[in-house]
Protein backbone atom coordinates (compact mmCIF):
# COMPACT_ATOMS: atom_id res chain seq x y z
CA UNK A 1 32.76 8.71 -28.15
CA UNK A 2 33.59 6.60 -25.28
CA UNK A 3 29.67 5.52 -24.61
CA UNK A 4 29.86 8.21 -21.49
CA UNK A 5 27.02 10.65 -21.35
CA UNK A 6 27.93 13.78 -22.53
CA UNK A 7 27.98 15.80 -19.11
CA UNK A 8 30.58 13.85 -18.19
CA UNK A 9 33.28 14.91 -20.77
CA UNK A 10 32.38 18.05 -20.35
CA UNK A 11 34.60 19.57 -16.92
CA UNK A 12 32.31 20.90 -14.63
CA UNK A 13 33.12 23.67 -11.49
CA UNK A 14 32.04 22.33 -8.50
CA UNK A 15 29.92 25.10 -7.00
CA UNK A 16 31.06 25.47 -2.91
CA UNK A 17 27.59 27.37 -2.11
CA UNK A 18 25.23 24.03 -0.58
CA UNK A 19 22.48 25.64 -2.75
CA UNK A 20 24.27 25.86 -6.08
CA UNK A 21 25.65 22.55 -5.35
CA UNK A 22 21.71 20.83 -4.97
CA UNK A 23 20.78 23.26 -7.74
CA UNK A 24 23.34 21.60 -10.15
CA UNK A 25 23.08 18.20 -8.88
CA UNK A 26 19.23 18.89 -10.06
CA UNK A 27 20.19 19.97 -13.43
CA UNK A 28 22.47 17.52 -14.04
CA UNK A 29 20.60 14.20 -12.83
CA UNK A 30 17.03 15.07 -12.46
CA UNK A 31 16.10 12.93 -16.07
CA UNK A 32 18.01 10.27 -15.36
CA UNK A 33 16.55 10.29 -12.01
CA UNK A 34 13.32 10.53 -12.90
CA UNK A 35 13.46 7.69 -15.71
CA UNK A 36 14.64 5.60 -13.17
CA UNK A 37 11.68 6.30 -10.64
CA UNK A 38 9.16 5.84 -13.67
CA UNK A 39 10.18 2.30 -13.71
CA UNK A 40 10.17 1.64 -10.05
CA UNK A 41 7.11 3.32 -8.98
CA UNK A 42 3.94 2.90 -10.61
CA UNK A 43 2.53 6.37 -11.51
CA UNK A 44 3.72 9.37 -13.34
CA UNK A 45 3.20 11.39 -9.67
CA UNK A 46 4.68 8.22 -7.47
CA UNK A 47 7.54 8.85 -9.39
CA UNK A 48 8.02 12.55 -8.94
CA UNK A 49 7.45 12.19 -5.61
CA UNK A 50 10.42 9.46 -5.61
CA UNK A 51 12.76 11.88 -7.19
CA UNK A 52 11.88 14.85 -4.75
CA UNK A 53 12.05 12.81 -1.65
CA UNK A 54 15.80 11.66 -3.02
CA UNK A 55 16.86 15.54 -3.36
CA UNK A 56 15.34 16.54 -0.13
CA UNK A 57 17.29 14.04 1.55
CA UNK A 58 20.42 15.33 -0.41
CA UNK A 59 19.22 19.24 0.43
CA UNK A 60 20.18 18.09 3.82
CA UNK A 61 23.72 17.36 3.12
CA UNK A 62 24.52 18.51 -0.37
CA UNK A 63 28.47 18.45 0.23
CA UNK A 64 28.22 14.82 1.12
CA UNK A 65 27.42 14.33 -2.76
CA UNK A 66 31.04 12.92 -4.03
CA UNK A 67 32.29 14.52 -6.80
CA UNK A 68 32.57 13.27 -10.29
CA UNK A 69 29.28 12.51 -12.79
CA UNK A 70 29.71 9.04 -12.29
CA UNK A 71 30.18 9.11 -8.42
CA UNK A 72 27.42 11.49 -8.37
CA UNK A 73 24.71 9.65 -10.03
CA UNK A 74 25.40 6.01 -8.29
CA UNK A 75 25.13 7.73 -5.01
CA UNK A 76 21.71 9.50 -6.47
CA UNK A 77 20.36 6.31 -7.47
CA UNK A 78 21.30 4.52 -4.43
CA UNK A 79 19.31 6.73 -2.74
CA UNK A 80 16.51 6.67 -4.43
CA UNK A 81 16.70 3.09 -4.70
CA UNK A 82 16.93 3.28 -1.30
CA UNK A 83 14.13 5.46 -0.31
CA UNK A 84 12.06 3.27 -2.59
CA UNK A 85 12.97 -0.11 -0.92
CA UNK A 86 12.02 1.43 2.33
CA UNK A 87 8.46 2.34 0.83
CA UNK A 88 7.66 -1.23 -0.50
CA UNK A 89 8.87 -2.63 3.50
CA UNK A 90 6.41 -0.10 4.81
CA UNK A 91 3.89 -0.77 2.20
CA UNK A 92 4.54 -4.81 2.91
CA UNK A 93 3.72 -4.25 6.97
CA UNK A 94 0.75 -2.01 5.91
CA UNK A 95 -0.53 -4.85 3.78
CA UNK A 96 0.35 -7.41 6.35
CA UNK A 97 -1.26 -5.38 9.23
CA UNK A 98 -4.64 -5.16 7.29
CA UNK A 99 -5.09 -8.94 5.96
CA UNK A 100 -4.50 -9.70 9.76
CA UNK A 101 -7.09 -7.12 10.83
CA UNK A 102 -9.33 -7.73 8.36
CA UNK A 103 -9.29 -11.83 9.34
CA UNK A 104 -9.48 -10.69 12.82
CA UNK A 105 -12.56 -8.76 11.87
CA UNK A 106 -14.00 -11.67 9.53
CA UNK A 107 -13.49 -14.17 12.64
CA UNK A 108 -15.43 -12.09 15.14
CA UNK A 109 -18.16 -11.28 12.84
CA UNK A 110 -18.13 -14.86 11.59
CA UNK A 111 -18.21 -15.72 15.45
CA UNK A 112 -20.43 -12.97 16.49
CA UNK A 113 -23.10 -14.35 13.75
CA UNK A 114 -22.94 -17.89 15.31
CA UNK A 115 -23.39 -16.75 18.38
CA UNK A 116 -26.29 -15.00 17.82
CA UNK A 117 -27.62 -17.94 15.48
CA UNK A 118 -27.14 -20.56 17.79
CA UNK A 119 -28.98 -18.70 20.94
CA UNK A 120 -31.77 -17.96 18.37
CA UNK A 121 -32.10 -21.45 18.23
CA UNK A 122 -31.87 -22.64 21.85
CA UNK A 123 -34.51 -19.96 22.94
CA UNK A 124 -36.97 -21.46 19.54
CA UNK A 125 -36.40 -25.21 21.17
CA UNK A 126 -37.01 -23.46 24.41
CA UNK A 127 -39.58 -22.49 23.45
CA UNK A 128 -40.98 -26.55 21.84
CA UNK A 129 -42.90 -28.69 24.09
CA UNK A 130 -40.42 -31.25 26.08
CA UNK A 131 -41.13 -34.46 24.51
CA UNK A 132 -40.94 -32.17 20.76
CA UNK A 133 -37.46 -30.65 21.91
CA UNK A 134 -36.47 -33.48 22.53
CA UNK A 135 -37.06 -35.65 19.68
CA UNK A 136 -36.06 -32.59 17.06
CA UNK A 137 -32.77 -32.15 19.37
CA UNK A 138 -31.68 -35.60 19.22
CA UNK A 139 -32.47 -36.22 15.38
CA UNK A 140 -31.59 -32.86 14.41
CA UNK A 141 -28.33 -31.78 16.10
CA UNK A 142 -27.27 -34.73 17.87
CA UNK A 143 -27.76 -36.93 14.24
CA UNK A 144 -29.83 -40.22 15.33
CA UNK A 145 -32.06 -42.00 13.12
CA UNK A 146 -35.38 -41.99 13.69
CA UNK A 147 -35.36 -45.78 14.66
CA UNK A 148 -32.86 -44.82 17.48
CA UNK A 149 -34.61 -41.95 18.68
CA UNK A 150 -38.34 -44.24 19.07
CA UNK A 151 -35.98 -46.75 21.05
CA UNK A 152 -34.25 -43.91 23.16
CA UNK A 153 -37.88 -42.29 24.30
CA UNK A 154 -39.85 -45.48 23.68
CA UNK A 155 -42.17 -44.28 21.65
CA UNK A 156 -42.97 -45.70 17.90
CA UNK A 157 -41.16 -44.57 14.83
CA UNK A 158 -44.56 -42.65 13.36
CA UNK A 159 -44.77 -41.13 16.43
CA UNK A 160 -41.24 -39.42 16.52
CA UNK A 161 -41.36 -38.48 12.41
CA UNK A 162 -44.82 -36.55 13.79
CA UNK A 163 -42.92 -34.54 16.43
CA UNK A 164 -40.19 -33.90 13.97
CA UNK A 165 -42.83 -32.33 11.23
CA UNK A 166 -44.31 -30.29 13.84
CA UNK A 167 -41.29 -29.59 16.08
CA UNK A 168 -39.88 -28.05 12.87
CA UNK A 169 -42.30 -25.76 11.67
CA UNK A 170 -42.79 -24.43 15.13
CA UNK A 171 -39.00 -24.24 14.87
CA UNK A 172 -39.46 -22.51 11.74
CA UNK A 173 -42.48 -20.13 12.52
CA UNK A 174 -40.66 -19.24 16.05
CA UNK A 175 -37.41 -18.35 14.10
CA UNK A 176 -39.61 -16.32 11.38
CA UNK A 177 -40.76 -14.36 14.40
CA UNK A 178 -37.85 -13.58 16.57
CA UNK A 179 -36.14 -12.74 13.02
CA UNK A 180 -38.73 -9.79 12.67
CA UNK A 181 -38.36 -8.97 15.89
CA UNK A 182 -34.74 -8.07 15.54
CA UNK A 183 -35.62 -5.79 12.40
């Protein structure tokens, strides 16, 4: 043997009818086809979807098949090559459209959350008496020592560690509440 498949040492009729013509394109190719599809896709089903998508798009032009088992099968598997290219692209955008949506969605919610979170906490120091608010405000978010703050407000050291105990479990027992309040 010459290492050629067997169909094509065999001479074949060309059928003229388009339908014969699909129908023995089918016959001929449809394993060969479908091996190839089984490695490119990765499901059984995938696969035979593959192969029917390449001979519906054939069914549309069946005479513009060239002739010859050889010619016949590259342009086959071109096509199906082809059709399966285009489904990875479109599964690529998909992919790409979703991570950014998804981040998108992440980012707002992330943003949303601090948002919320950080009024929460402005209306709870609101809420502190002025001399509190500010001694837990300037420790707490603005990050001075203790010594720094007493100098700031003139006010002794004991004094401002007092206001910072009590300033944060009315912080705390303010938060508790507006938390439940929300539920």
């Amino acid at each position: 043997m010459n290492g050629l498949p067997v169909a094509s040492a065999l001479p074949v009729a060309v059928p003229e009818a388009p339908a014969d013509r699909l129908a023995a394109l089918f016959d001929t190719h449809y394993d060969r086809l479908y091996r190839l599809a089984r490695r490119l896709a990765p499901t059984a089903d995938e696969a035979m979807d593959l192969v029917q998508e390449t001979f519906l798009k054939i069914a549309r032009a069946p005479m513009s098949v060239p002739h010859g088992f050889a010619d016949e099968e590259a342009w086959l598997v071109r096509i199906l090559v082809n059709i399966r290219r285009d489904q990875w692209r479109k599964d690529a955008v998909r992919r790409q459209y979703r991570d950014q949506w998804k981040r998108s969605a992440d980012a707002t919610t992330h943003d949303e959350a601090a948002l919320l979170a950080r009024d929460a906490v402005w209306r709870a120091l609101d809420a502190l008496a002025p001399r509190r608010r500010a001694v837990v405000v300037m420790h707490e978010l603005d990050g001075l020592d203790v010594k720094d703050v007493a100098a700031l407000l003139g006010i002794s050291a004991i004094t401002v560690r007092w206001h910072l105990s009590r300033g944060r479990r009315e912080l705390a027992r303010i938060l508790t509440l507006q938390i439940g309040d929300t539920q």
